[in-house]
PDB file of N, CA and C in Angstrom:
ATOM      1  N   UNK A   1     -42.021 -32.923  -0.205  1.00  0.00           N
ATOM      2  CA  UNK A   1     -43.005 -33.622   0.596  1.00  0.00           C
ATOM      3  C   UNK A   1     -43.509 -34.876  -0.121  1.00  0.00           C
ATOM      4  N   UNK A   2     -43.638 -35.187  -1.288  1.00  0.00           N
ATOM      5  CA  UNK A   2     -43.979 -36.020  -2.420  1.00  0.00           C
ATOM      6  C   UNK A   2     -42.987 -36.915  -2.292  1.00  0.00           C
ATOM      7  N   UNK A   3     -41.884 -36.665  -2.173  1.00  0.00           N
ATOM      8  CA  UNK A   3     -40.995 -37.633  -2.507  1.00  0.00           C
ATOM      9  C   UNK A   3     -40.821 -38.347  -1.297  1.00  0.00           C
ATOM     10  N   UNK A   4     -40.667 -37.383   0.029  1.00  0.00           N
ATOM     11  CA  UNK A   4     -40.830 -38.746   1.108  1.00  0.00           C
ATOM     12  C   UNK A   4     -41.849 -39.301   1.636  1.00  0.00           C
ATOM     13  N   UNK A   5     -43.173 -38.804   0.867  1.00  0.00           N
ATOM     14  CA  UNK A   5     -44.417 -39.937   1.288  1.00  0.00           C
ATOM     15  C   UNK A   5     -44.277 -41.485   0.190  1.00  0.00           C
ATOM     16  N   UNK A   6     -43.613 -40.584  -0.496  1.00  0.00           N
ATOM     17  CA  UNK A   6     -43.898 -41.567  -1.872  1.00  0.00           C
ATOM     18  C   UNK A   6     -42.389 -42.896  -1.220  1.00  0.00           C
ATOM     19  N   UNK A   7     -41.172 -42.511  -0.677  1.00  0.00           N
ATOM     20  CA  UNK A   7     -40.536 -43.195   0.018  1.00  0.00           C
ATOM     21  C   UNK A   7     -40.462 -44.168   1.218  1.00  0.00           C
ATOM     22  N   UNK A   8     -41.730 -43.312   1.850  1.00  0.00           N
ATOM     23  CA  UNK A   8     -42.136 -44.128   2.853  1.00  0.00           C
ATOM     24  C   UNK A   8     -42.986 -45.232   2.670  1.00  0.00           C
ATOM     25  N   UNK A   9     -44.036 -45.065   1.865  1.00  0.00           N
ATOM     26  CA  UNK A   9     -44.568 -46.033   1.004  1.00  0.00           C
ATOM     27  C   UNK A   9     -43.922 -46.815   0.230  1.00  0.00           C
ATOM     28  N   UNK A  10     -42.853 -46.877   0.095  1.00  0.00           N
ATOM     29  CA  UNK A  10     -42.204 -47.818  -0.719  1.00  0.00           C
ATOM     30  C   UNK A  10     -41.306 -48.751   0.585  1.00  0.00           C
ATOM     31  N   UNK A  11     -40.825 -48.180   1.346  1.00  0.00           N
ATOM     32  CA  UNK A  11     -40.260 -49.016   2.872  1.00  0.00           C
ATOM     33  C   UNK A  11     -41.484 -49.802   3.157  1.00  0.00           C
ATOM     34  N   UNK A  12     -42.758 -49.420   3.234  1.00  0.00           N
ATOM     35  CA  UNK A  12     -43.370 -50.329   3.951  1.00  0.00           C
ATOM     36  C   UNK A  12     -44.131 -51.085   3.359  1.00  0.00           C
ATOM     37  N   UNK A  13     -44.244 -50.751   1.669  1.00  0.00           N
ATOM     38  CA  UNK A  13     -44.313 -52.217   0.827  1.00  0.00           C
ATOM     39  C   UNK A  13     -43.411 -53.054   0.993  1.00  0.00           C
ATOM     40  N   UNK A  14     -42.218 -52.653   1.071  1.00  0.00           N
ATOM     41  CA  UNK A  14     -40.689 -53.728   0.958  1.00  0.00           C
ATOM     42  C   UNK A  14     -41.144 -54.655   2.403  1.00  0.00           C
ATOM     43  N   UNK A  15     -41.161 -54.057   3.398  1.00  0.00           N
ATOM     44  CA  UNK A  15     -40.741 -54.934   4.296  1.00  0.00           C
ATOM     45  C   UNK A  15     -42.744 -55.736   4.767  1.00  0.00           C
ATOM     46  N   UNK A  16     -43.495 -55.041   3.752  1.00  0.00           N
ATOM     47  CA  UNK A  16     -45.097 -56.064   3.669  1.00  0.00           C
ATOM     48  C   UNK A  16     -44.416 -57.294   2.840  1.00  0.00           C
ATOM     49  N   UNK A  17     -43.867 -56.922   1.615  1.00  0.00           N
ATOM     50  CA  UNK A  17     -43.386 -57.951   0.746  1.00  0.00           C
ATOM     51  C   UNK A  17     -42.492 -58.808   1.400  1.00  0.00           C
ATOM     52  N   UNK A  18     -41.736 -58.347   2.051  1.00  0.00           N
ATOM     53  CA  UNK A  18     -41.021 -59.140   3.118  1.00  0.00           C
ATOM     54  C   UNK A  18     -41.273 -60.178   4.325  1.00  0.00           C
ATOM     55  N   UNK A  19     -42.170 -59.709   4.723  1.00  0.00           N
ATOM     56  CA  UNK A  19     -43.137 -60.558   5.882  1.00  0.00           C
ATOM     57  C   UNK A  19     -44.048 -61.768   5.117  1.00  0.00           C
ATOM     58  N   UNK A  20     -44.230 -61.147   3.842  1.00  0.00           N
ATOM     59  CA  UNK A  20     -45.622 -62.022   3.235  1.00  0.00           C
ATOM     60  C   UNK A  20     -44.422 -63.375   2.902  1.00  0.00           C
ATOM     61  N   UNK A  21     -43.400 -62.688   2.331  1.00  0.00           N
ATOM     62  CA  UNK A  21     -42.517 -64.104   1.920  1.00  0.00           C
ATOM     63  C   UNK A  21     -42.030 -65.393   2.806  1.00  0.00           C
ATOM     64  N   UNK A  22     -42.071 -64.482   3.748  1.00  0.00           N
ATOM     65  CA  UNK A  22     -41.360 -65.188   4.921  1.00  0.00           C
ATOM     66  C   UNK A  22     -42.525 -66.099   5.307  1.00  0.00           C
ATOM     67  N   UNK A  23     -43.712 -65.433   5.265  1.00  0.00           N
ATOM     68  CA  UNK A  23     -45.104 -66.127   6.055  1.00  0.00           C
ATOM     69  C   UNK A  23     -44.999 -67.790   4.786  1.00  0.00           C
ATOM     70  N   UNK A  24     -45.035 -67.136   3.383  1.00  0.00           N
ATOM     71  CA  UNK A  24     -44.995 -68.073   2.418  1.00  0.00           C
ATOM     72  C   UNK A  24     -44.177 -69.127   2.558  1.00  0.00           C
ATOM     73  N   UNK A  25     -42.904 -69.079   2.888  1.00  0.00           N
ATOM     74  CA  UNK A  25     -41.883 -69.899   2.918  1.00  0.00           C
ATOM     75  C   UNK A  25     -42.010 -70.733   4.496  1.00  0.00           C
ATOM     76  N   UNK A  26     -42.325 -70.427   5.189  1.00  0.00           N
ATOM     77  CA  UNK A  26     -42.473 -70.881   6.324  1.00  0.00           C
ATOM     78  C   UNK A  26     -44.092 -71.992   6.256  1.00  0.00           C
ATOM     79  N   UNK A  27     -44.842 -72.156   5.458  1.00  0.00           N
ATOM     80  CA  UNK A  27     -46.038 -72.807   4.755  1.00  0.00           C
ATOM     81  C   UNK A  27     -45.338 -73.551   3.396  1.00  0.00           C
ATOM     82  N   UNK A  28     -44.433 -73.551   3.037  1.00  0.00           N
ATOM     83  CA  UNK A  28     -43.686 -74.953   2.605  1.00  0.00           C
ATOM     84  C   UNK A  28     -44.899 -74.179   0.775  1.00  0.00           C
ATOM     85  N   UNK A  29     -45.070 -72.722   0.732  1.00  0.00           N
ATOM     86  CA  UNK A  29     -46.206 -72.191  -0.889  1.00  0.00           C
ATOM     87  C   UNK A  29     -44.624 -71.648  -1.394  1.00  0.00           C
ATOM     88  N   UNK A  30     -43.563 -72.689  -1.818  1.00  0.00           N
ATOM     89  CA  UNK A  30     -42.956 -72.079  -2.922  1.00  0.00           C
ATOM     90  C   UNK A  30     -43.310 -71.052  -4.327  1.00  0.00           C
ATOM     91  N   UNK A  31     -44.022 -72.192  -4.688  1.00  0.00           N
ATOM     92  CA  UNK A  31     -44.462 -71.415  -5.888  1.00  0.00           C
ATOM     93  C   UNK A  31     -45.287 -70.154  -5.635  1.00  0.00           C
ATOM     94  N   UNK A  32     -45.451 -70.188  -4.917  1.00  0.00           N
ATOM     95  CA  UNK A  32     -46.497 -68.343  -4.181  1.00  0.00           C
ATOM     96  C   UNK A  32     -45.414 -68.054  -3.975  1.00  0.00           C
ATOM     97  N   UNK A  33     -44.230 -68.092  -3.218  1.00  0.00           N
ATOM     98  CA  UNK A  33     -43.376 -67.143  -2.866  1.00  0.00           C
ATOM     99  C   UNK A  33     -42.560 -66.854  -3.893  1.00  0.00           C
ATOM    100  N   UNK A  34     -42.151 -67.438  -4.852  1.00  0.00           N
ATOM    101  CA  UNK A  34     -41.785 -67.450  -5.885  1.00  0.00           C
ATOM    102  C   UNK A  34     -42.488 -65.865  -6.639  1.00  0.00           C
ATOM    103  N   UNK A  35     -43.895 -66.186  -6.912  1.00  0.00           N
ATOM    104  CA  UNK A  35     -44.470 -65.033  -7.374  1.00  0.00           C
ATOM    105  C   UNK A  35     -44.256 -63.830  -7.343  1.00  0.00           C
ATOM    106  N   UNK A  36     -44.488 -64.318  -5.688  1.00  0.00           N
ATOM    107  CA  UNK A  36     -44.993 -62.775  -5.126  1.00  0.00           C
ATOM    108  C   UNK A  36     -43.230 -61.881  -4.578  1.00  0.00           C
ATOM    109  N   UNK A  37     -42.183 -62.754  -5.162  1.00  0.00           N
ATOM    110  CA  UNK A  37     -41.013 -62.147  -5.503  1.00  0.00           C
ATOM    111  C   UNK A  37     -40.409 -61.710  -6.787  1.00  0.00           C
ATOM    112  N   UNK A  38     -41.522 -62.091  -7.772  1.00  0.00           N
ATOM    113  CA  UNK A  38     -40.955 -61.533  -9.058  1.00  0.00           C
ATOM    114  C   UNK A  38     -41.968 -60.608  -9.392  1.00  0.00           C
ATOM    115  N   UNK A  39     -43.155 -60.515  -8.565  1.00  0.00           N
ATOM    116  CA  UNK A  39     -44.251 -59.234  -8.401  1.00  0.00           C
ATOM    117  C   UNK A  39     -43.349 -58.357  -7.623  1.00  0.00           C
ATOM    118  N   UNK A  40     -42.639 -58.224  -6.854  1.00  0.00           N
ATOM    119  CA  UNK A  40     -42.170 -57.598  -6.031  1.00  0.00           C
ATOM    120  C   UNK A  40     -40.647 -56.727  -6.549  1.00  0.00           C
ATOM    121  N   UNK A  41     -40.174 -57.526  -7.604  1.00  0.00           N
ATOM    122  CA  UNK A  41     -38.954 -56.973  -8.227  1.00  0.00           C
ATOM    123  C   UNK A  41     -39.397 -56.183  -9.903  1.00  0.00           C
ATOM    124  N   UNK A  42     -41.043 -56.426  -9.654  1.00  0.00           N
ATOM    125  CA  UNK A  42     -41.484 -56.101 -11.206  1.00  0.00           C
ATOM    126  C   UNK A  42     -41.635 -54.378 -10.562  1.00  0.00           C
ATOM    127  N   UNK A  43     -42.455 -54.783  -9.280  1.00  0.00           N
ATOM    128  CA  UNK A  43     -42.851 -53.337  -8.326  1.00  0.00           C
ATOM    129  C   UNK A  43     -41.349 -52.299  -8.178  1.00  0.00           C
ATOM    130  N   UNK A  44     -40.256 -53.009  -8.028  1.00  0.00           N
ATOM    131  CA  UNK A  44     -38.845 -52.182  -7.553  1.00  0.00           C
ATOM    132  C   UNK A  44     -38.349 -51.699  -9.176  1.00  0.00           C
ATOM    133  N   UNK A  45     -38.496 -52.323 -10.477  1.00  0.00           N
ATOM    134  CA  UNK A  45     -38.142 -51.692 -11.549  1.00  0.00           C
ATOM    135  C   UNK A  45     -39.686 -50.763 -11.973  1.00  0.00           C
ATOM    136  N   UNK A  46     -40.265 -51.095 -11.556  1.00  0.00           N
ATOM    137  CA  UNK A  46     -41.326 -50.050 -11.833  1.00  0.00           C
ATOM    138  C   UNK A  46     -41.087 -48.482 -11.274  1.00  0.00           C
ATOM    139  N   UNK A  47     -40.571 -48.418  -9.977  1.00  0.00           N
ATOM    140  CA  UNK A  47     -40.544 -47.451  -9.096  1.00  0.00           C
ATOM    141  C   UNK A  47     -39.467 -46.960  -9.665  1.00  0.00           C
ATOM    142  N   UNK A  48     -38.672 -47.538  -9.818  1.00  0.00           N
ATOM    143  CA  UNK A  48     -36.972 -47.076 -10.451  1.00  0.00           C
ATOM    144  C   UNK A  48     -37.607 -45.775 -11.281  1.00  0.00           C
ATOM    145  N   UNK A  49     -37.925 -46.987 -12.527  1.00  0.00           N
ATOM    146  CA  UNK A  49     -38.670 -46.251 -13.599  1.00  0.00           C
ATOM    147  C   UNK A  49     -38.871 -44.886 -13.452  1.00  0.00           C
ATOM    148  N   UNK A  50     -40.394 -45.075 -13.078  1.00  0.00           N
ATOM    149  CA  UNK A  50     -41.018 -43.892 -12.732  1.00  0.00           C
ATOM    150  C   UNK A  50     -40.226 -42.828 -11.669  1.00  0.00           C
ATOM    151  N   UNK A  51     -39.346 -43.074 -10.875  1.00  0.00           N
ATOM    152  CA  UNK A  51     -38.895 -42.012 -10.550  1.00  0.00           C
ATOM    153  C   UNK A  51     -37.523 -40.981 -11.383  1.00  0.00           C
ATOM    154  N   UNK A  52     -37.177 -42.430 -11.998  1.00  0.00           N
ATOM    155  CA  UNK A  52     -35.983 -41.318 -13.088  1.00  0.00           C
ATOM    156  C   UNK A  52     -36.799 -40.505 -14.039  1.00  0.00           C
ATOM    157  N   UNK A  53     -38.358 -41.045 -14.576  1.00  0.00           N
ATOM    158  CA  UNK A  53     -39.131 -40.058 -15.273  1.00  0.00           C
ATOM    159  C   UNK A  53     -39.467 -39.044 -14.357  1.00  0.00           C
ATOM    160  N   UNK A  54     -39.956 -39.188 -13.855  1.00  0.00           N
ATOM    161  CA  UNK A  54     -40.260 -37.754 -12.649  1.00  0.00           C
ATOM    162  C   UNK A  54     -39.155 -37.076 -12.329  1.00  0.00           C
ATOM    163  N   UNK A  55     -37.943 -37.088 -12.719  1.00  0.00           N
ATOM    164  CA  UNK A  55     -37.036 -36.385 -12.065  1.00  0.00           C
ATOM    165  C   UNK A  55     -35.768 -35.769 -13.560  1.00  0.00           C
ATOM    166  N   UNK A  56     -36.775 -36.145 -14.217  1.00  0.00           N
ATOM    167  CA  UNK A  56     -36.258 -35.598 -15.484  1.00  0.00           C
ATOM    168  C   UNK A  56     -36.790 -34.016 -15.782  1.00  0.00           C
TER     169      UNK A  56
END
């Protein structure tokens, strides 16, 4: 049950992170979108992370 709340929450960060970029890029805020895509790939090795620890 943990693992697919914790999955589902991670789909609907991806595709928040997804919308926000798009909103960014479409407003000509490179450098924000820029960011908030290497916040976003810091968030996807984080999760990695923590789930190969949890599953150890």
């Amino acid at each position: 049950m943990i693992a697919i709340i914790t999955h589902q929450s991670r789909e609907d960060t991806t595709d928040q992170a997804l919308v926000l970029l798009g909103k960014l890029n479409e407003l000509a805020l490179d450098d924000q979108a820029d960011a908030c895509e290497q916040l976003h790939e810091q968030a996807e090795r984080l999760y990695q992370n923590l789930a190969e620890s949890l599953s150890e």
